[in-house]
Protein backbone atom coordinates (compact mmCIF):
# COMPACT_ATOMS: atom_id res chain seq x y z
CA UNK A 1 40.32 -18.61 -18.31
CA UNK A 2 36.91 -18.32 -16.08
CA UNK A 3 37.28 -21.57 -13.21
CA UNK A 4 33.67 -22.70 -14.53
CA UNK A 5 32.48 -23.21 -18.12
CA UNK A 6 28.51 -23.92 -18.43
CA UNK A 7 28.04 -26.10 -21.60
CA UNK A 8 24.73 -25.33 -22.84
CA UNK A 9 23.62 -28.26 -25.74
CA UNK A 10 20.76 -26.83 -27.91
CA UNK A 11 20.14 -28.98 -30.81
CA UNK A 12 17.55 -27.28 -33.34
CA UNK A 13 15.25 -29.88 -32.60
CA UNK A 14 14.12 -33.70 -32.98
CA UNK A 15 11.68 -35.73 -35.20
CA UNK A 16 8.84 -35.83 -32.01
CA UNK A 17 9.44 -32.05 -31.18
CA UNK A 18 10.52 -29.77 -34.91
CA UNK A 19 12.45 -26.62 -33.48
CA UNK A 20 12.03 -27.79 -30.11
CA UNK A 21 14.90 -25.65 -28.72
CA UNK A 22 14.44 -22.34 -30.41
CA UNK A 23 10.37 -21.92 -31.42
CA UNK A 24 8.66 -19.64 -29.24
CA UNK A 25 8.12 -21.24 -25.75
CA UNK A 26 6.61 -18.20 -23.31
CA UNK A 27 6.35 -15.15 -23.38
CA UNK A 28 8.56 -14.66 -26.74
CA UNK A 29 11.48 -16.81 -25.03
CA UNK A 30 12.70 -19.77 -26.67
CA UNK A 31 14.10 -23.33 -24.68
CA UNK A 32 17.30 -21.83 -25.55
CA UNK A 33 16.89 -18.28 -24.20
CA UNK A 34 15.42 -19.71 -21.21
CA UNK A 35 17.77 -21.76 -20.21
CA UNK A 36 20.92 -18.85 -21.26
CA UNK A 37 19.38 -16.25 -19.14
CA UNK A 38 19.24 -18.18 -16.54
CA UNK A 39 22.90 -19.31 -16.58
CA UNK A 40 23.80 -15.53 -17.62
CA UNK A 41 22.56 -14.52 -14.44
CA UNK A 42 24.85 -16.69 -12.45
CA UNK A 43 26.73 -15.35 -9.44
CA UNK A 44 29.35 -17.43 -10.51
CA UNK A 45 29.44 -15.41 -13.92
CA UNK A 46 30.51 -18.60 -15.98
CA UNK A 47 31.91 -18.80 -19.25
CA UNK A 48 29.22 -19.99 -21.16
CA UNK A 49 30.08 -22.46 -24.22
CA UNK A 50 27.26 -22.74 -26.60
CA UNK A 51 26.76 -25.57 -29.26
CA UNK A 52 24.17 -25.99 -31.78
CA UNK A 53 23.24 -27.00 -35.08
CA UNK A 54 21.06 -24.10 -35.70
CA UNK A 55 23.71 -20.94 -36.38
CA UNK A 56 20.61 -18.53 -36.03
CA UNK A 57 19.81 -19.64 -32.04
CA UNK A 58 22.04 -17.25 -30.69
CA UNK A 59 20.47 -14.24 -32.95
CA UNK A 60 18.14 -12.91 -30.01
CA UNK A 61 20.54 -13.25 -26.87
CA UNK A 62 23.33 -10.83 -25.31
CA UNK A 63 26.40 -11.97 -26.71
CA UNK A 64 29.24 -11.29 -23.93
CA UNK A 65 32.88 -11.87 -23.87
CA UNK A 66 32.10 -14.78 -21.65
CA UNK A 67 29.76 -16.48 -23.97
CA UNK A 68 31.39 -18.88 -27.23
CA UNK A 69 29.57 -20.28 -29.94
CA UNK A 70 30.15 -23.27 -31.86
CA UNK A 71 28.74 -26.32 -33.64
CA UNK A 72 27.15 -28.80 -32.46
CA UNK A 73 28.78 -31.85 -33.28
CA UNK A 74 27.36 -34.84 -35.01
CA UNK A 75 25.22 -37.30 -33.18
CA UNK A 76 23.51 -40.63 -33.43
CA UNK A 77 21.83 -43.20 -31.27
CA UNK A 78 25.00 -44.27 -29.84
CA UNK A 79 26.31 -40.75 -28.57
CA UNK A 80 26.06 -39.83 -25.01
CA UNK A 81 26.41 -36.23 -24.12
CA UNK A 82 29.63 -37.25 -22.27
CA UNK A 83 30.76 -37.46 -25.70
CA UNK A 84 29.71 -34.63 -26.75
CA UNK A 85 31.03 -32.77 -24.32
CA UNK A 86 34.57 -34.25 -24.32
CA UNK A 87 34.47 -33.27 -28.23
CA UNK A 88 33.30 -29.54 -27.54
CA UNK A 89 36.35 -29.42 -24.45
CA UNK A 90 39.11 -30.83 -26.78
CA UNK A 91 37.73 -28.37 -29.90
CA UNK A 92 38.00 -25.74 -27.76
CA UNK A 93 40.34 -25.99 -25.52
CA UNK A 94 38.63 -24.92 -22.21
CA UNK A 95 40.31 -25.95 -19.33
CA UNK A 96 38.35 -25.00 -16.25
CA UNK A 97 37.90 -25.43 -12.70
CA UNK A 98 34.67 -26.49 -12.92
CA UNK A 99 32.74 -27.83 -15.80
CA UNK A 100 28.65 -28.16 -16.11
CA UNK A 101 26.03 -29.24 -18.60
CA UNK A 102 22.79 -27.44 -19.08
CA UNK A 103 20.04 -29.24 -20.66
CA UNK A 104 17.97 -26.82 -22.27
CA UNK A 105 14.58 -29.47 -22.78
CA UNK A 106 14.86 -29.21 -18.56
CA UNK A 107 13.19 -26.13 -18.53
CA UNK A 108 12.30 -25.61 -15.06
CA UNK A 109 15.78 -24.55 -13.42
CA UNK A 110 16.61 -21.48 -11.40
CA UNK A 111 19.75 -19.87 -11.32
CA UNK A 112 19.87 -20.86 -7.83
CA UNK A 113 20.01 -24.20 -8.59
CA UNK A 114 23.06 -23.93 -10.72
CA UNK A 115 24.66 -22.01 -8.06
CA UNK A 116 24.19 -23.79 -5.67
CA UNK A 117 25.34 -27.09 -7.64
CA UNK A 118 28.62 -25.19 -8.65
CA UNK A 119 29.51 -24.28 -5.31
CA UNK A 120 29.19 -28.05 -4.32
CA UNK A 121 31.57 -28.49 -6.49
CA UNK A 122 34.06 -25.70 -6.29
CA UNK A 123 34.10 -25.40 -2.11
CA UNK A 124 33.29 -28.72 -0.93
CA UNK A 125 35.07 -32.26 -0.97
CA UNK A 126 31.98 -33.06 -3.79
CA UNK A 127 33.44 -33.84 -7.26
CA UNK A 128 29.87 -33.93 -8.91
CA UNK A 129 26.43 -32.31 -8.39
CA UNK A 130 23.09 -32.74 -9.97
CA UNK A 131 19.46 -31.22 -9.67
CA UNK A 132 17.27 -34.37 -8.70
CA UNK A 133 13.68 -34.33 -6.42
CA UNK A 134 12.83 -36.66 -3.75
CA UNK A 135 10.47 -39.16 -5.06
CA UNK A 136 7.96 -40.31 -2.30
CA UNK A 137 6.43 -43.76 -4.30
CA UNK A 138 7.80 -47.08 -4.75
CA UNK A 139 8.87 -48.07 -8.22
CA UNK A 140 8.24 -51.39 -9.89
CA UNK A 141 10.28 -53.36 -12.60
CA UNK A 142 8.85 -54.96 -15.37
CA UNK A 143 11.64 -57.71 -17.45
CA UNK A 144 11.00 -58.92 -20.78
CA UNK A 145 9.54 -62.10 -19.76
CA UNK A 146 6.06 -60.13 -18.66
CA UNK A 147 7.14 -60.71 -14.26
CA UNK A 148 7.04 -57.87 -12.89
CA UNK A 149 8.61 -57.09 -8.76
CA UNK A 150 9.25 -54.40 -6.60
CA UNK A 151 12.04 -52.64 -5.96
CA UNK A 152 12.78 -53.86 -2.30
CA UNK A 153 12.49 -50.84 -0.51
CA UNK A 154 11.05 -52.09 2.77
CA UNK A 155 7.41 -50.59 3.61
CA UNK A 156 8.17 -47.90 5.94
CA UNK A 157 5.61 -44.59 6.94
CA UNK A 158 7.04 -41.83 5.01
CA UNK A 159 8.20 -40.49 8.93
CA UNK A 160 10.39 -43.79 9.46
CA UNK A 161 12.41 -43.82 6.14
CA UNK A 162 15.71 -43.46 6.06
CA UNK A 163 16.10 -44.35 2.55
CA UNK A 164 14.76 -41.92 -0.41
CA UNK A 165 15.01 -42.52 -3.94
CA UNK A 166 15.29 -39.19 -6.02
CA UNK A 167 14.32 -38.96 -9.83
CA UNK A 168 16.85 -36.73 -11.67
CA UNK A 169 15.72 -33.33 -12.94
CA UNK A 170 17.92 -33.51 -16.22
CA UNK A 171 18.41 -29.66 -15.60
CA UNK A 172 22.47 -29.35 -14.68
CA UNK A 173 25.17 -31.36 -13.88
CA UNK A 174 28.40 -29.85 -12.05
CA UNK A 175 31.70 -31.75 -12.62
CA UNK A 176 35.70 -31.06 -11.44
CA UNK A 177 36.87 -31.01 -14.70
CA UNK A 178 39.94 -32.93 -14.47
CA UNK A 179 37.96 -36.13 -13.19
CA UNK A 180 35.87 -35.54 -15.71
CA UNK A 181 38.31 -36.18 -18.36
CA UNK A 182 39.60 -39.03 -16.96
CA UNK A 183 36.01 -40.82 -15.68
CA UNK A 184 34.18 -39.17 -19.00
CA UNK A 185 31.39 -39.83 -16.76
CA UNK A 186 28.82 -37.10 -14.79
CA UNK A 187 28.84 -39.11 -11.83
CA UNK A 188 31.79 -38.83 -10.12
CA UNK A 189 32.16 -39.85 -6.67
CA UNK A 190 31.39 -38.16 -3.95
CA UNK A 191 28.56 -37.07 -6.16
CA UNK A 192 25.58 -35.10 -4.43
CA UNK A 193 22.47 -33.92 -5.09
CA UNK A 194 21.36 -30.58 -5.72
CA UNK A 195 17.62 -30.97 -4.54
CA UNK A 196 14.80 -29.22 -6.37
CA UNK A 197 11.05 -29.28 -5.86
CA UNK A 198 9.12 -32.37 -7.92
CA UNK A 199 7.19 -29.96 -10.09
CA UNK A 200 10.97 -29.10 -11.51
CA UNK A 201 11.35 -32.20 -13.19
CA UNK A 202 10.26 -32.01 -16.15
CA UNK A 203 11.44 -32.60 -19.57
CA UNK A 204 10.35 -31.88 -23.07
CA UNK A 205 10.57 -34.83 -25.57
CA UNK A 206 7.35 -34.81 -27.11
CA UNK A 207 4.93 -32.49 -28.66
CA UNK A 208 2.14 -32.99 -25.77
CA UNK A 209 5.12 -32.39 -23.33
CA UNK A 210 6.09 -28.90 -24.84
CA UNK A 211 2.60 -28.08 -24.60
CA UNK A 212 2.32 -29.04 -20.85
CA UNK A 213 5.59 -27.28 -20.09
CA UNK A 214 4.50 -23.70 -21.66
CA UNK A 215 1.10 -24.56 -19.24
CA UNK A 216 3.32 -25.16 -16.12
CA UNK A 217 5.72 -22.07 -16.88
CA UNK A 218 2.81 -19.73 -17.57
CA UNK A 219 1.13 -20.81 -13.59
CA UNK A 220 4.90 -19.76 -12.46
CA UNK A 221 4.26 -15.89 -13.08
């Protein structure tokens, strides 16, 4: 059995965005195909486990030895993709090294990224990884009774920080596999970010978003 296993999630769609995952996103690539190529092309060479409600998602990739397909299982309000993932591991009975999620409605990951967040992983004392950006800007909080306060960060010139708050990409997380089990969380400390550039984070929940995103992807080329 390969030492890392890339879960790659890729519901057909949601209510805000129909098809989300596998309509045509650029240049005649899907979310889906995207995302797969880019975790194809690995250095790490990954086993790749694929789960989705829509059978015909796979139809236009390279299927491998490496790469498995099966369905994705049922979900509601409630379910977490820890969940999900612990159901796909126990189905399937992949034991790995290494285990990571792909989020395929993330669409603005480089192989690189999940290279680099696997190595964390596999080489160092890390036993989680994550794409996230440095966020520059102080956040607010607004509670139900209408006050709203800062977040306490002292007022520093960006020079003189020594605190940065970072805004998750919601690209990949990288987990050691046996903590994962046990924790069933993607967090697990030492955890460590994999640090991508700001424009990266990005993420595709509505219609106007999808839109953006093919706008953004098309100024890449």
């Amino acid at each position: 059995m390969n030492s890392t296993l890339v879960i790659i999630l890729a519901k057909s769609g949601s209510q805000r965005v129909p098809n989300k995952n596998h309509r045509t996103f650029i240049n005649g690539e899907s979310l889906f195909e995207r995302a797969f190529r880019k975790v194809a092309n690995s250095a790490w060479e990954p086993d790749i486990l694929i789960a989705s409600d829509y059978p015909n998602i796979v139809d236009p990739i390279p299927i491998r030895n490496r790469v498995f397909i099966t369905e994705h299982p049922e979900v509601n309000e409630t379910t977490t993709s820890e969940t999900v993932m612990l159901d796909l591991l126990e189905d399937t009975g992949h034991e790995p090294d290494v285990v990571v999620l792909v989020q395929v409605d993330s669409p603005f990951f480089e192989t690189l990224d999940l290279d680099r967040a696997i190595a964390k992983v596999q080489y160092t004392q890390v036993n989680s990884a994550f794409t996230a950006s440095k966020f520059p800007r102080y956040t607010w909080n607004r509670y139900s009774t209408g006050t709203v306060s800062d977040d306490g960060t002292e007022r520093l010139p960006t020079q003189e920080r020594y605190i940065f708050k970072y805004i998750e990409a919601g690209s990949i997380y990288a987990m050691d596999y046996k903590l994962f089990i046990k924790q069933q969380s993607r967090f697990i400390q030492p955890c460590e970010i994999i640090e991508v550039d700001l424009r990266k984070v990005f993420e595709v929940d509505e219609m106007w978003q999808f839109r953006r995103a093919q706008l953004l992807a098309k100024g890449e080329e």
